[in-house]
Protein backbone atom coordinates (compact mmCIF):
# COMPACT_ATOMS: atom_id res chain seq x y z
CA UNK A 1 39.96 -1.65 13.80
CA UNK A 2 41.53 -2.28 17.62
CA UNK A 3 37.63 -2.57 18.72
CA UNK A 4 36.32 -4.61 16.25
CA UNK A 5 33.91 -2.39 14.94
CA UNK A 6 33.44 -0.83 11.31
CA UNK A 7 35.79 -1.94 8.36
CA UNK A 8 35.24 -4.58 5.71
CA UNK A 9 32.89 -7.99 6.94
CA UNK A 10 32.48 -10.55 4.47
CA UNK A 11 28.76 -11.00 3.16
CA UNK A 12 28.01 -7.42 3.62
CA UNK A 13 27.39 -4.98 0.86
CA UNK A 14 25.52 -5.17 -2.63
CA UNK A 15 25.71 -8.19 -4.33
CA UNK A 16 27.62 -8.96 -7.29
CA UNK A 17 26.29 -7.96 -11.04
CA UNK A 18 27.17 -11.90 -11.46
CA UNK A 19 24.83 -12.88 -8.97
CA UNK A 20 22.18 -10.42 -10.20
CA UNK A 21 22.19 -12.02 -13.91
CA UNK A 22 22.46 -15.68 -12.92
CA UNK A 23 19.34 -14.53 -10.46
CA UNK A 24 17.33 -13.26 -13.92
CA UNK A 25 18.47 -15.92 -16.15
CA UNK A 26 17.09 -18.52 -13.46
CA UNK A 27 13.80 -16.40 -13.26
CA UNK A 28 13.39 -16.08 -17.13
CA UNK A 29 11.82 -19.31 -18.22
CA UNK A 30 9.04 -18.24 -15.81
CA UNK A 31 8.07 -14.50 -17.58
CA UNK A 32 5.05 -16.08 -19.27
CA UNK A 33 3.55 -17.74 -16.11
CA UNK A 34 3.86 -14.92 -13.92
CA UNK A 35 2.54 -12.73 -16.74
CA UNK A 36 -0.50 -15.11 -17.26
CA UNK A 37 -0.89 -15.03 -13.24
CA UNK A 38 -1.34 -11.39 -13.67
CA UNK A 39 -3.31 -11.10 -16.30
CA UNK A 40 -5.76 -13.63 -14.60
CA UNK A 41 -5.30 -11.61 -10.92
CA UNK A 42 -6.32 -8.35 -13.19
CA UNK A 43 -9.26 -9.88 -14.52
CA UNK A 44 -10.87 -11.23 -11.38
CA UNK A 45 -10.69 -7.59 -10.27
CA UNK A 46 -8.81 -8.09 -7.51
CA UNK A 47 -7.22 -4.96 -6.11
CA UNK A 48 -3.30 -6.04 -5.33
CA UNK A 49 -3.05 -7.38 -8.99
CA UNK A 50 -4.38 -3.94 -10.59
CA UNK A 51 -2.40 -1.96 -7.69
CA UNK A 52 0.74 -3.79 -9.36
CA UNK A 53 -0.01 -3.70 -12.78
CA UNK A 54 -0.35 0.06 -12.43
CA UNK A 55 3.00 0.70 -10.39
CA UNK A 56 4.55 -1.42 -13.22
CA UNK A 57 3.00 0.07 -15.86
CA UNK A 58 2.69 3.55 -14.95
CA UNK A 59 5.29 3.96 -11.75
CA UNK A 60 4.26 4.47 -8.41
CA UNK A 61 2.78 7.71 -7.65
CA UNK A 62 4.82 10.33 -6.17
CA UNK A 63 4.59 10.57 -2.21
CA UNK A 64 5.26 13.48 -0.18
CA UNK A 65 6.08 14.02 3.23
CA UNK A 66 6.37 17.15 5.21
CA UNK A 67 9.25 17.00 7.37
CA UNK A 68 7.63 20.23 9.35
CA UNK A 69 5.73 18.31 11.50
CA UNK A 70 2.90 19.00 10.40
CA UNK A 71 0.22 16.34 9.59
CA UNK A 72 -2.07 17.52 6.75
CA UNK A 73 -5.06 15.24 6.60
CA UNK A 74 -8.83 15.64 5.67
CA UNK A 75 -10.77 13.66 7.39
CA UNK A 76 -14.82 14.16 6.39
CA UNK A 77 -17.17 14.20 9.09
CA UNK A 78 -19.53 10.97 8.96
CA UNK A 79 -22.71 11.14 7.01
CA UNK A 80 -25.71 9.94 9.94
CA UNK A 81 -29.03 9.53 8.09
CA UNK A 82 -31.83 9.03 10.63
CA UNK A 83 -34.16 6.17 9.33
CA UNK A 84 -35.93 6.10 12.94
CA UNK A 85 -39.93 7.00 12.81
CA UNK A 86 -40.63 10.17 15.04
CA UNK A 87 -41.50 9.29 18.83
CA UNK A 88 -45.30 10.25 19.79
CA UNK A 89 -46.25 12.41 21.94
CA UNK A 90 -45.35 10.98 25.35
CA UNK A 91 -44.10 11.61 28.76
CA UNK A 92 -40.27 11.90 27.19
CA UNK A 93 -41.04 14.99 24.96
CA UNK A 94 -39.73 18.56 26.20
CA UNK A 95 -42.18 21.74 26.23
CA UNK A 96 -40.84 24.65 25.27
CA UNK A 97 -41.34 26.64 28.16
């Protein structure tokens, strides 16, 4: 390329299967551990450990997005319980007329 743009760069690109297995062979030895770190994370009940035990376990779910435009949400109105007494009678209270 005259403009130095496009074409082959070195470092770009997927890595090599090579450097994928030496990657896994160096992260073997620690299966157990991370397991065990799990298992503990799942136990405690904390939410990111069960979130990834489930994507794991079951796959993520299935997202969908509408390319439309369109933004389909459902948002519930708020729930407003009023715990307040009832005002007396006073000078603030309206007559029907």
């Amino acid at each position: 390329m005259a403009n130095g743009r496009g074409g082959i760069r070195a470092g770009q690109g997927r890595p090599t299967k090579a450097s994928e297995l030496a990657l896994i062979e160096r992260l073997s030895p620690m299966d157990d551990v991370a397991l065990q770190a799990l298992q503990e994370g799942v136990n405690q009940g904390r939410y990111e450990f069960i979130k990834l035990f489930f994507e794991y376990r079951w796959s993520k779910p299935r997202q969908e997005l509408s390319v439309d435009g369109d933004l389909l949400l459902s948002i519930p109105a708020p729930v407003i319980y009023n715990t307040a007494p009832p005002i007396a009678n006073n000078e603030n209270d309206i007559e029907d007329v």
